[in-house]
N, C-alpha and C. Protein backbone atom coordinates (compact mmCIF):
# COMPACT_ATOMS: atom_id res chain seq x y z
N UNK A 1 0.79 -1.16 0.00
CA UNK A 1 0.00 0.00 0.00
C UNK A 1 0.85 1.25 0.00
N UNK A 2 2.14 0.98 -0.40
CA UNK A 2 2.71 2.11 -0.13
C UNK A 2 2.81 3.04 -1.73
N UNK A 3 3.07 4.34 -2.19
CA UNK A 3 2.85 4.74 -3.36
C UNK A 3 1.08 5.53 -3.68
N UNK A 4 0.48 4.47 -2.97
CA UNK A 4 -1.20 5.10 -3.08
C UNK A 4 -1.43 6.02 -2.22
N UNK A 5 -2.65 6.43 -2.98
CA UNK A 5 -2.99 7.84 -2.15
C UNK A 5 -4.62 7.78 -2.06
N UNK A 6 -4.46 7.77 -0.46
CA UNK A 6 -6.68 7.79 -0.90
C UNK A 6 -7.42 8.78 -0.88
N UNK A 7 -7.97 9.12 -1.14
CA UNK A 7 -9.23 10.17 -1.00
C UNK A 7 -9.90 10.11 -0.26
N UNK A 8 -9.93 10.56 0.89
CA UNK A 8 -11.69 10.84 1.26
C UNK A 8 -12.43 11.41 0.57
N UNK A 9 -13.74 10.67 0.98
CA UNK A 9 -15.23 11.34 0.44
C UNK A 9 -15.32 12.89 1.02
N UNK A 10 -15.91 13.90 0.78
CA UNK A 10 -16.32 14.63 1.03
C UNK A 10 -17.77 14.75 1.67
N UNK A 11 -18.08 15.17 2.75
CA UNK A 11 -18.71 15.03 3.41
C UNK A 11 -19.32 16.29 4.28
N UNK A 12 -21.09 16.81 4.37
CA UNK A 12 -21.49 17.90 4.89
C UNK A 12 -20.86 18.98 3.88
N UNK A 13 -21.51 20.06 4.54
CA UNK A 13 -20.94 21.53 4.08
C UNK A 13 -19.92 22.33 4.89
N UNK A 14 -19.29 23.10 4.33
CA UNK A 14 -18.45 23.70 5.29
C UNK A 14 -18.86 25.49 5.81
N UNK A 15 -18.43 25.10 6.73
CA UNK A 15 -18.87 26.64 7.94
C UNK A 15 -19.45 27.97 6.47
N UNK A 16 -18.76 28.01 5.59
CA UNK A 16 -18.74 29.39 4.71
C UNK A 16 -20.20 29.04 4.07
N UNK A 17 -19.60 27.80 3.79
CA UNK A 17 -21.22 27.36 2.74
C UNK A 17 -22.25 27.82 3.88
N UNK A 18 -22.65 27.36 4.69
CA UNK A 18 -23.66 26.77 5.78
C UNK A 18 -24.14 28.60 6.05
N UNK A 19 -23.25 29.44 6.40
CA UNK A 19 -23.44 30.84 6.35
C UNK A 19 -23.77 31.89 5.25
N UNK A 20 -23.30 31.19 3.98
CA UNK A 20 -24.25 31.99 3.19
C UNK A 20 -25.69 31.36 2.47
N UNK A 21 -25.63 30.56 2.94
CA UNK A 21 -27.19 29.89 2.93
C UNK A 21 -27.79 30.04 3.63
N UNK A 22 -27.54 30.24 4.81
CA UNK A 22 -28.48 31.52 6.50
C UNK A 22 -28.67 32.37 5.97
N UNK A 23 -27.60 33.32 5.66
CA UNK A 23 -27.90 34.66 5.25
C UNK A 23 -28.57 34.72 3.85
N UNK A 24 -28.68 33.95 2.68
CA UNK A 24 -29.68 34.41 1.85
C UNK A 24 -31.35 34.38 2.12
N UNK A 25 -31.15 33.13 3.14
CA UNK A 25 -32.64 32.71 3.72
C UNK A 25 -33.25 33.83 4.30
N UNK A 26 -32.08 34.62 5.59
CA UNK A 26 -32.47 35.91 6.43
C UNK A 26 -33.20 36.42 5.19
N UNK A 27 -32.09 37.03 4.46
CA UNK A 27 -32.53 38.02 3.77
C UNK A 27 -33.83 37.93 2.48
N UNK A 28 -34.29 37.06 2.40
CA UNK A 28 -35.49 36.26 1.94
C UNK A 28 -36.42 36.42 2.89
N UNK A 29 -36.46 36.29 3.93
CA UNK A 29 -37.34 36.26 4.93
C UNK A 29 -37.48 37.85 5.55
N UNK A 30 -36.61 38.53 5.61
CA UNK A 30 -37.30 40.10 5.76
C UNK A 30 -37.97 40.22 4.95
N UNK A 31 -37.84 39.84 3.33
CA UNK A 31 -38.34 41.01 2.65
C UNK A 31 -40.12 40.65 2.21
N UNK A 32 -39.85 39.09 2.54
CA UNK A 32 -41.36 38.34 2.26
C UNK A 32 -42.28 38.61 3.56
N UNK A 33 -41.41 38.15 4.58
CA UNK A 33 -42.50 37.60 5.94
C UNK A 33 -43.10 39.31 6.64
N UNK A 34 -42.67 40.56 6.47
CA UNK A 34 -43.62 41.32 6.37
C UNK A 34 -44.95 42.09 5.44
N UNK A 35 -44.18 41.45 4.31
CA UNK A 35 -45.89 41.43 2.90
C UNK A 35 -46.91 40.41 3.57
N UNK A 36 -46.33 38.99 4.30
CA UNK A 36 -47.52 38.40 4.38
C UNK A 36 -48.52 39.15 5.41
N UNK A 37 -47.52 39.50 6.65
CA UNK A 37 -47.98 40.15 7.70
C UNK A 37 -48.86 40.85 7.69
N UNK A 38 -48.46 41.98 7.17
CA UNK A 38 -49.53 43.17 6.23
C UNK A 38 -50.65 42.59 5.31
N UNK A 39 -50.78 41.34 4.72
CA UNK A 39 -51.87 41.18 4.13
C UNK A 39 -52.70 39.86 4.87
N UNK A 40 -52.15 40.07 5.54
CA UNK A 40 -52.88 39.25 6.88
C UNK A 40 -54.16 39.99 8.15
N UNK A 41 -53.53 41.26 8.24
CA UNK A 41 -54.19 42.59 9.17
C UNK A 41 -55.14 43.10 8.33
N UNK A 42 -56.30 43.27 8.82
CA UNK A 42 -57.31 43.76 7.83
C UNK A 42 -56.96 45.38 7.40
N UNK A 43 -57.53 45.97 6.96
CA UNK A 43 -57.21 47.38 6.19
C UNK A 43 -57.51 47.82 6.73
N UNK A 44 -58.88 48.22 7.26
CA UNK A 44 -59.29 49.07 8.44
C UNK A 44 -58.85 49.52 9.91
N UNK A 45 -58.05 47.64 10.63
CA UNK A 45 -58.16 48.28 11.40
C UNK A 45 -56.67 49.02 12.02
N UNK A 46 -55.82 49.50 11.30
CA UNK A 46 -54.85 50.25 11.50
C UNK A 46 -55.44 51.81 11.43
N UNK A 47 -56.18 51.97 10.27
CA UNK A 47 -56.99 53.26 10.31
C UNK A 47 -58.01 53.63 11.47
N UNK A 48 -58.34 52.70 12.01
CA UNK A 48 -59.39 53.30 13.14
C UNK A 48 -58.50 53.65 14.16
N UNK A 49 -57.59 53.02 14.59
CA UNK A 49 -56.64 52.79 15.25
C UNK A 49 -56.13 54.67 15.67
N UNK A 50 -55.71 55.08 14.14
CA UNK A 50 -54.95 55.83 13.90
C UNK A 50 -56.16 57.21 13.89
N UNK A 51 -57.33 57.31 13.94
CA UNK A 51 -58.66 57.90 13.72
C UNK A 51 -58.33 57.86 15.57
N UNK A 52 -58.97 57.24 16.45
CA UNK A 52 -59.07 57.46 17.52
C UNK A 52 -58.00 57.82 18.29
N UNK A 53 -56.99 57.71 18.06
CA UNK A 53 -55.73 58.58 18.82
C UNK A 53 -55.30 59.95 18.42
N UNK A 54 -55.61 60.32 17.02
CA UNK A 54 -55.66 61.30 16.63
C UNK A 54 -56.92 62.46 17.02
N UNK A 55 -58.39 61.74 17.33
CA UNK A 55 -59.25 62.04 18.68
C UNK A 55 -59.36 62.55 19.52
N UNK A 56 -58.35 61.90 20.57
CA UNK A 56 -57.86 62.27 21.70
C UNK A 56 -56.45 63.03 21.82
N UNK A 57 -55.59 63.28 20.79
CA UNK A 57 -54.82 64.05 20.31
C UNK A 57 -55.74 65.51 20.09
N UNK A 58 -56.43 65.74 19.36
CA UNK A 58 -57.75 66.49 19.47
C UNK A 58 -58.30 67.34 20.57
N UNK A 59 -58.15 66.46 21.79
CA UNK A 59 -59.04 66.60 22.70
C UNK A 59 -58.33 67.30 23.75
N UNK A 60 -56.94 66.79 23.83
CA UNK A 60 -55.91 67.43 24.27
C UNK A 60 -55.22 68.67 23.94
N UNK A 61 -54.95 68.63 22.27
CA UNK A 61 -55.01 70.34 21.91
C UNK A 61 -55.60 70.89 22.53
N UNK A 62 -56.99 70.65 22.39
CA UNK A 62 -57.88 72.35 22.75
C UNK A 62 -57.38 72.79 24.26
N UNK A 63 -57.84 71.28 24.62
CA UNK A 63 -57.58 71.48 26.91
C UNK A 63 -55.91 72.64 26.42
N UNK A 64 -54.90 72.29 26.03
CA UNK A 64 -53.73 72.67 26.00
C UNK A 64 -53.28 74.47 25.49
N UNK A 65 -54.41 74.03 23.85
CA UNK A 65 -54.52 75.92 23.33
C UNK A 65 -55.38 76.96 24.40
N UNK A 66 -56.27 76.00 24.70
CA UNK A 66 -57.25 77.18 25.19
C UNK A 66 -58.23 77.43 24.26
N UNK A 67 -58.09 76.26 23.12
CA UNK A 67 -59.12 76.97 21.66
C UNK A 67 -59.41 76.20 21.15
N UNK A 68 -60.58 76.09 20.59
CA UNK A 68 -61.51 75.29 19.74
C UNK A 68 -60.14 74.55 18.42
N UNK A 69 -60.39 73.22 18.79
CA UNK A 69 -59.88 72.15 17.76
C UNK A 69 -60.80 71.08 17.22
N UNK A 70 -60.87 70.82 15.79
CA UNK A 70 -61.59 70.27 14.99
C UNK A 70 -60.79 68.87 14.10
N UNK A 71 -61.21 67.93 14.29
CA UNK A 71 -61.14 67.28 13.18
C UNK A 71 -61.37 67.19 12.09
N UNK A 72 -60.74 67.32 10.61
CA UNK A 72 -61.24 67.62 9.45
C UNK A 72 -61.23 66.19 8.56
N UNK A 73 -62.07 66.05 8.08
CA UNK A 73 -61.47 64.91 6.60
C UNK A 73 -61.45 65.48 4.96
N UNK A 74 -60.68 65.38 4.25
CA UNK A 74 -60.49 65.53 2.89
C UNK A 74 -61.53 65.49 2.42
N UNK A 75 -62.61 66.07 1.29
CA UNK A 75 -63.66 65.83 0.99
C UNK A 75 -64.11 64.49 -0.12
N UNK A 76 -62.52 64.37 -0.65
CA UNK A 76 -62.17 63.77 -1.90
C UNK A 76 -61.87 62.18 -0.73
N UNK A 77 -61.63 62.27 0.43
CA UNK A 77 -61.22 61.09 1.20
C UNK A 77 -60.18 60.68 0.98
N UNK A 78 -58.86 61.17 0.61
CA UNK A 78 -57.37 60.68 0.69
C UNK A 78 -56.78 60.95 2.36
N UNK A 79 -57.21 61.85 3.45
CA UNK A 79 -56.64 62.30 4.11
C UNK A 79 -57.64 62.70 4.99
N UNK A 80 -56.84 62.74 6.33
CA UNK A 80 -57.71 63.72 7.56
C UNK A 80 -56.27 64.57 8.14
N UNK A 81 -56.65 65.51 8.95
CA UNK A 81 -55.93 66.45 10.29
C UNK A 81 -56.73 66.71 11.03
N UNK A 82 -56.02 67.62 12.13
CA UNK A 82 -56.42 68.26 13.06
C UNK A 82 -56.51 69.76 12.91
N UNK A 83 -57.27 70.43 13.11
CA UNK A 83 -57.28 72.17 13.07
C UNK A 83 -57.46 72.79 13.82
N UNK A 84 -57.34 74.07 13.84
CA UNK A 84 -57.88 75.00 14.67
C UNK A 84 -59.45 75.09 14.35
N UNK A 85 -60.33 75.67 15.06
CA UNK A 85 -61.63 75.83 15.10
C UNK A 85 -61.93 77.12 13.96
N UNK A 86 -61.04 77.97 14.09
CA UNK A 86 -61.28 79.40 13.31
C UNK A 86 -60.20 79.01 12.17
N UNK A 87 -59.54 77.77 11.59
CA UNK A 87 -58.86 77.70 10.36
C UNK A 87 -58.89 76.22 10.21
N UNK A 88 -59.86 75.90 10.18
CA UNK A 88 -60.00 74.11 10.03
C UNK A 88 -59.04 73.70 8.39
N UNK A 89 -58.81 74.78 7.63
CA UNK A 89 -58.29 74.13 6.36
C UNK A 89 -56.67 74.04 6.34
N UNK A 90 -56.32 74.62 7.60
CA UNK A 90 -54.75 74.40 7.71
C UNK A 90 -54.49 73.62 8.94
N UNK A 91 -53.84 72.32 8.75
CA UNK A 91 -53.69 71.16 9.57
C UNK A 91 -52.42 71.65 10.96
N UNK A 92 -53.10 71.39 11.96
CA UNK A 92 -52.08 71.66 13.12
C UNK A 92 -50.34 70.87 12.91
N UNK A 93 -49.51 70.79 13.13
CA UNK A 93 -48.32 70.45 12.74
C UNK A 93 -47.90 68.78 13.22
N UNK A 94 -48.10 68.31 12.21
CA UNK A 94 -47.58 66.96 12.55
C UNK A 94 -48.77 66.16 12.84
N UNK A 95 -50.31 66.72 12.48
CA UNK A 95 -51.42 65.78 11.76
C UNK A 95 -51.97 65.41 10.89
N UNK A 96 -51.70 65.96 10.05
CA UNK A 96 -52.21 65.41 8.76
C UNK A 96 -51.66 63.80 8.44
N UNK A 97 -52.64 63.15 8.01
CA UNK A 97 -52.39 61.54 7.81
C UNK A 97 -53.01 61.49 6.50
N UNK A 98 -52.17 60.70 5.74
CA UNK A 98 -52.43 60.85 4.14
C UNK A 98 -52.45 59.16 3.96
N UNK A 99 -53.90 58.73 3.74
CA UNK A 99 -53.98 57.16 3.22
C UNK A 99 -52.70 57.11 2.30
N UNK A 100 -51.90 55.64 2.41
CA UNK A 100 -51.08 55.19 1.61
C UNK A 100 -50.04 55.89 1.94
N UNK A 101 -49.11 56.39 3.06
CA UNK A 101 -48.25 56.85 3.03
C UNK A 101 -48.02 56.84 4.75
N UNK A 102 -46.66 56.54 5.38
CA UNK A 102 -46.11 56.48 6.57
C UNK A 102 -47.09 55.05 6.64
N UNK A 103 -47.79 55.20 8.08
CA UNK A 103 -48.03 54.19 9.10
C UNK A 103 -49.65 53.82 8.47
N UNK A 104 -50.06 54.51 7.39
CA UNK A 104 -51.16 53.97 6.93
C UNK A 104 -50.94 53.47 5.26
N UNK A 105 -49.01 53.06 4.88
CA UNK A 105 -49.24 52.94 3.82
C UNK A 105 -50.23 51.46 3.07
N UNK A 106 -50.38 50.73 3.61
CA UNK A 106 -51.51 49.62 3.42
C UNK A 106 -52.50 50.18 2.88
N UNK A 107 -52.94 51.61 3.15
CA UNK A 107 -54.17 51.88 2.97
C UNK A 107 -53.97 52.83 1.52
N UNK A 108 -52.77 52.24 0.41
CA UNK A 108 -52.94 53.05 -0.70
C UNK A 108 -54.03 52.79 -1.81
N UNK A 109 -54.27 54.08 -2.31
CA UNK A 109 -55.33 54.27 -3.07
C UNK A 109 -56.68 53.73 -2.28
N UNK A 110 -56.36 53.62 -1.17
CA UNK A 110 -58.06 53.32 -0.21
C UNK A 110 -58.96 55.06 -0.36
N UNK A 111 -59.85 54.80 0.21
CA UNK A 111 -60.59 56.27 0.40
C UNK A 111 -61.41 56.11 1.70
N UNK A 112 -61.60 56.96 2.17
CA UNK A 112 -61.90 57.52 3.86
C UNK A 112 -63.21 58.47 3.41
N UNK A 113 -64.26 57.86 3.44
CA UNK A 113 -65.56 59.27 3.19
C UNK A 113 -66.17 59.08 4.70
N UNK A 114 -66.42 60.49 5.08
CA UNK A 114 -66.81 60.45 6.60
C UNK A 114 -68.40 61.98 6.23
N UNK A 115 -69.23 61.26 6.50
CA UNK A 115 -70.51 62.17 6.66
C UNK A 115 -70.92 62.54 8.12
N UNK A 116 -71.53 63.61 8.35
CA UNK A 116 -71.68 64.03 9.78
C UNK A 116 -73.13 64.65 9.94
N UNK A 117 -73.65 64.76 10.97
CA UNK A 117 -74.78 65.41 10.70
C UNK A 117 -75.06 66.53 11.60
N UNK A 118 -74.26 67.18 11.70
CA UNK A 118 -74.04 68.54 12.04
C UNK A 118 -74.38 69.61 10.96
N UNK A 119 -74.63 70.76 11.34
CA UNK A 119 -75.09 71.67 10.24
C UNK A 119 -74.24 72.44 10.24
N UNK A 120 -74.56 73.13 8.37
CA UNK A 120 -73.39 73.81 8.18
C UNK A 120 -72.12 72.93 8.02
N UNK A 121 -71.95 72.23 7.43
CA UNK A 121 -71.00 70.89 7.60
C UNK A 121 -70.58 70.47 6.20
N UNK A 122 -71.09 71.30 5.81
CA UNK A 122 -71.10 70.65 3.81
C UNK A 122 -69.52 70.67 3.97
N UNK A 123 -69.11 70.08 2.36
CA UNK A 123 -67.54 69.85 2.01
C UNK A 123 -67.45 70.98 0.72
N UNK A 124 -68.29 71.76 0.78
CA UNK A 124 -67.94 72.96 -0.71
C UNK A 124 -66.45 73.34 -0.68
N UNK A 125 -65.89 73.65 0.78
CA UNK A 125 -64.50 73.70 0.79
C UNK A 125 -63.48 72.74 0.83
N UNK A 126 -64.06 71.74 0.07
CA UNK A 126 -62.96 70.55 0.49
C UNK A 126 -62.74 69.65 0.85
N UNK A 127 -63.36 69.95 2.25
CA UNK A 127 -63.36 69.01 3.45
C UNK A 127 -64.57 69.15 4.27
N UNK A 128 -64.45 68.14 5.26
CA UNK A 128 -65.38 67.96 6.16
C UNK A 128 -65.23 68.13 7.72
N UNK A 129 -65.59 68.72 8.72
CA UNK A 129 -65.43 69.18 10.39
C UNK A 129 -65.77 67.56 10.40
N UNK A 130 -65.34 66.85 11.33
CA UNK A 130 -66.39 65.77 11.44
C UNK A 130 -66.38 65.68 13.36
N UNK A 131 -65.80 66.66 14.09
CA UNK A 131 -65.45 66.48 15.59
C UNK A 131 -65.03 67.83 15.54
N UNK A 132 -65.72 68.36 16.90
CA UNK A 132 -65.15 69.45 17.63
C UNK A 132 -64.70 69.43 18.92
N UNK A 133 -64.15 69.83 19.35
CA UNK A 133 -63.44 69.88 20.80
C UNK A 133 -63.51 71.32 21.14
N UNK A 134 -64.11 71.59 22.39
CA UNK A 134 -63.97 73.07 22.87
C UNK A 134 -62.59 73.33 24.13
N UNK A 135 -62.72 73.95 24.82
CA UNK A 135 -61.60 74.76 25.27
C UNK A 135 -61.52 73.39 26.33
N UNK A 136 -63.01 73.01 27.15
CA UNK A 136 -62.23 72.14 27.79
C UNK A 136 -62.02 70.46 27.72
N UNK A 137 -61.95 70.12 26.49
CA UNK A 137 -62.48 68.95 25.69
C UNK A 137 -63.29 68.38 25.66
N UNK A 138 -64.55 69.23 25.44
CA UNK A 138 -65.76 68.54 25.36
C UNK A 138 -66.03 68.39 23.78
N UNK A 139 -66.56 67.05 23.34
CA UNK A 139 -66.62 66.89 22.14
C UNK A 139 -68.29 67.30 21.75
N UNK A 140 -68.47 67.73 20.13
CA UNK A 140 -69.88 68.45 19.86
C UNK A 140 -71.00 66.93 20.21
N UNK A 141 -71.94 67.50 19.68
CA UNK A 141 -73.23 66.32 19.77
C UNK A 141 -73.75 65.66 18.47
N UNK A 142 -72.09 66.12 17.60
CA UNK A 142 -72.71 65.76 15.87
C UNK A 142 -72.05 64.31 15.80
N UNK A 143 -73.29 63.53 15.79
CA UNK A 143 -72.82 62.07 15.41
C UNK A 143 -71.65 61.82 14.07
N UNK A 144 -70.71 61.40 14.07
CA UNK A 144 -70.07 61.12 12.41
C UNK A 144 -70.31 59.59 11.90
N UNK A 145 -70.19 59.31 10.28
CA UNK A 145 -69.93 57.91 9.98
C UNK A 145 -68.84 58.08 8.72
N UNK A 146 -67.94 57.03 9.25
CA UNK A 146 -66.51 57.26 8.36
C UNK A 146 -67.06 55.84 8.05
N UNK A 147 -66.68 56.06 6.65
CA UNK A 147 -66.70 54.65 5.78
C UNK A 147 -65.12 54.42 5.07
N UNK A 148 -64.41 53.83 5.17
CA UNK A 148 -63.16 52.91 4.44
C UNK A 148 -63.56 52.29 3.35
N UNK A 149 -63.27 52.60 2.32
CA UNK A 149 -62.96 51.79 1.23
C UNK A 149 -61.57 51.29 0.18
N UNK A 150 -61.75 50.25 0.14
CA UNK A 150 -60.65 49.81 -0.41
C UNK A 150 -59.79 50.40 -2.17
N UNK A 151 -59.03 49.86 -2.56
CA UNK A 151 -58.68 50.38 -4.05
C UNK A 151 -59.74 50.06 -5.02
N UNK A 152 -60.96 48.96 -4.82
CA UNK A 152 -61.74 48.20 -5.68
C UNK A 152 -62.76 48.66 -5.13
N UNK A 153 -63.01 49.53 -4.12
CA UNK A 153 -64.56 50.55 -4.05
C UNK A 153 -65.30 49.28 -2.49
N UNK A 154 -64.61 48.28 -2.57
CA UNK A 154 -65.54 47.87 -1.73
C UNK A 154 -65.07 48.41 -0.07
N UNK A 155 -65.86 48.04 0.35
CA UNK A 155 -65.81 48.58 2.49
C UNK A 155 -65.27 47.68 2.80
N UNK A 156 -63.72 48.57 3.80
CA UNK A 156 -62.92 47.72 4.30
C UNK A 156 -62.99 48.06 6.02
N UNK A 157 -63.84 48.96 6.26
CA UNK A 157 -64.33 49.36 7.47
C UNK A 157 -65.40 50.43 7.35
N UNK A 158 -66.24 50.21 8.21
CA UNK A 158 -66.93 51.61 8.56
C UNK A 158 -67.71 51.21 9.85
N UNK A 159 -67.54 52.47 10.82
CA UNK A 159 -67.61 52.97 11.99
C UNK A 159 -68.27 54.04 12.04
N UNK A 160 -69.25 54.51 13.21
CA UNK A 160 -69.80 55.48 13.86
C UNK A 160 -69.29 56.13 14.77
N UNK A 161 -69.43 57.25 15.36
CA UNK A 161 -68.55 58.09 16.36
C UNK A 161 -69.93 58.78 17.39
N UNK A 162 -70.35 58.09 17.72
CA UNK A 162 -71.55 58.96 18.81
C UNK A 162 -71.41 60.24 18.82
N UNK A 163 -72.36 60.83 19.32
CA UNK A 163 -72.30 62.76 19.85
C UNK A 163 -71.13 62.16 20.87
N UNK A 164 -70.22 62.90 21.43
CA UNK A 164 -69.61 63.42 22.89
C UNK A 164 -68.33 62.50 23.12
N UNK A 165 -68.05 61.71 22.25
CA UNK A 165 -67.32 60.38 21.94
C UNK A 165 -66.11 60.36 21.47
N UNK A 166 -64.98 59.83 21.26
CA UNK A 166 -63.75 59.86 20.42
C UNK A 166 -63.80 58.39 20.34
N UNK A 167 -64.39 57.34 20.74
CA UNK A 167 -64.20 55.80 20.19
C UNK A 167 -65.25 55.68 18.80
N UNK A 168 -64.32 55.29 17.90
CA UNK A 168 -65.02 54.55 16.84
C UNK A 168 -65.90 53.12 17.29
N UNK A 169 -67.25 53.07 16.73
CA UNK A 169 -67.62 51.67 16.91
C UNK A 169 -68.30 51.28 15.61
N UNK A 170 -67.95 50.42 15.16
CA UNK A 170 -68.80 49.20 14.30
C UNK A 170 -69.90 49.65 13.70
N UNK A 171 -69.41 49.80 12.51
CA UNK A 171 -70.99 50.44 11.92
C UNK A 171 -71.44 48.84 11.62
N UNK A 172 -73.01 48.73 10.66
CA UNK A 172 -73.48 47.55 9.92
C UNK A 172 -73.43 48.22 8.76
């Protein structure tokens, strides 16, 4: 036996292999396992979510200005803010929420139509008051109904807002 030479078999993978086959998997798995996530969570309810804290964000201005704050919605339904009472068409700083973009991007090309039945309430300018808050956060007695709809027109939520209320509940 002398002169020969044997071979071993080769056998398993080695450390380098074994690590870039983790890391393509990782990186496979960020970029999938939050699409499923997101289309797992219904559409709505990040928006209500984001509707009732913005509410009580609302409710707290006024206690804080000393002055009438309003909730507005887009008339066209891409968007809501917060306003002043005497300039509802210019959004207080750092409320305006625009469907499909930041923390509501799920909700692109969705639409947000919110009717109220308060008077004097029309959208000729635009938009819609759909909540008032006075000096010491008392909310008005104008019931609202925000309807969600999806990119394909159908309802992906809709909710009622009682007179005096900042919780959304369950429309039918």
């Amino acid at each position: 036996m002398t002169g020969r030479r044997t071979t071993a078999r080769r056998r398993g993978f080695s450390l380098i292999e074994l690590l870039v086959v983790v890391g393509v998997i990782g990186i496979f798995a960020g970029l999938v396992i939050p699409g499923f996530a997101d289309a797992s969570r219904p559409l709505g309810e990040p928006i209500r979510q984001t509707l009732e804290a913005d509410l009580r964000r609302a409710r707290t201005e006024a206690m804080v200005r000393s002055e009438p704050v309003v909730a507005v919605a887009d008339a066209k339904g891409g968007a809501w803010w917060l306003g002043l009472a005497r300039t509802p068409e210019t959004p207080l700083d750092g409320t305006r929420r625009q469907l499909g973009s930041g923390g509501l991007s799920a909700a692109k090309r969705a639409c947000l139509l919110v009717t109220t039945d308060a008077v004097g309430n029309e959208d000729d300018a635009g938009f819609v008051v759909f909540a008032r808050f006075d000096t010491l956060g008392s909310r008005d007695e104008s019931t609202a109904t925000l309807e969600l709809r999806d990119e394909d027109g159908r309802a992906a939520g809709r909710w009622t807002m009682p007179s005096g209320r900042t919780r959304l509940t369950a429309a039918r």
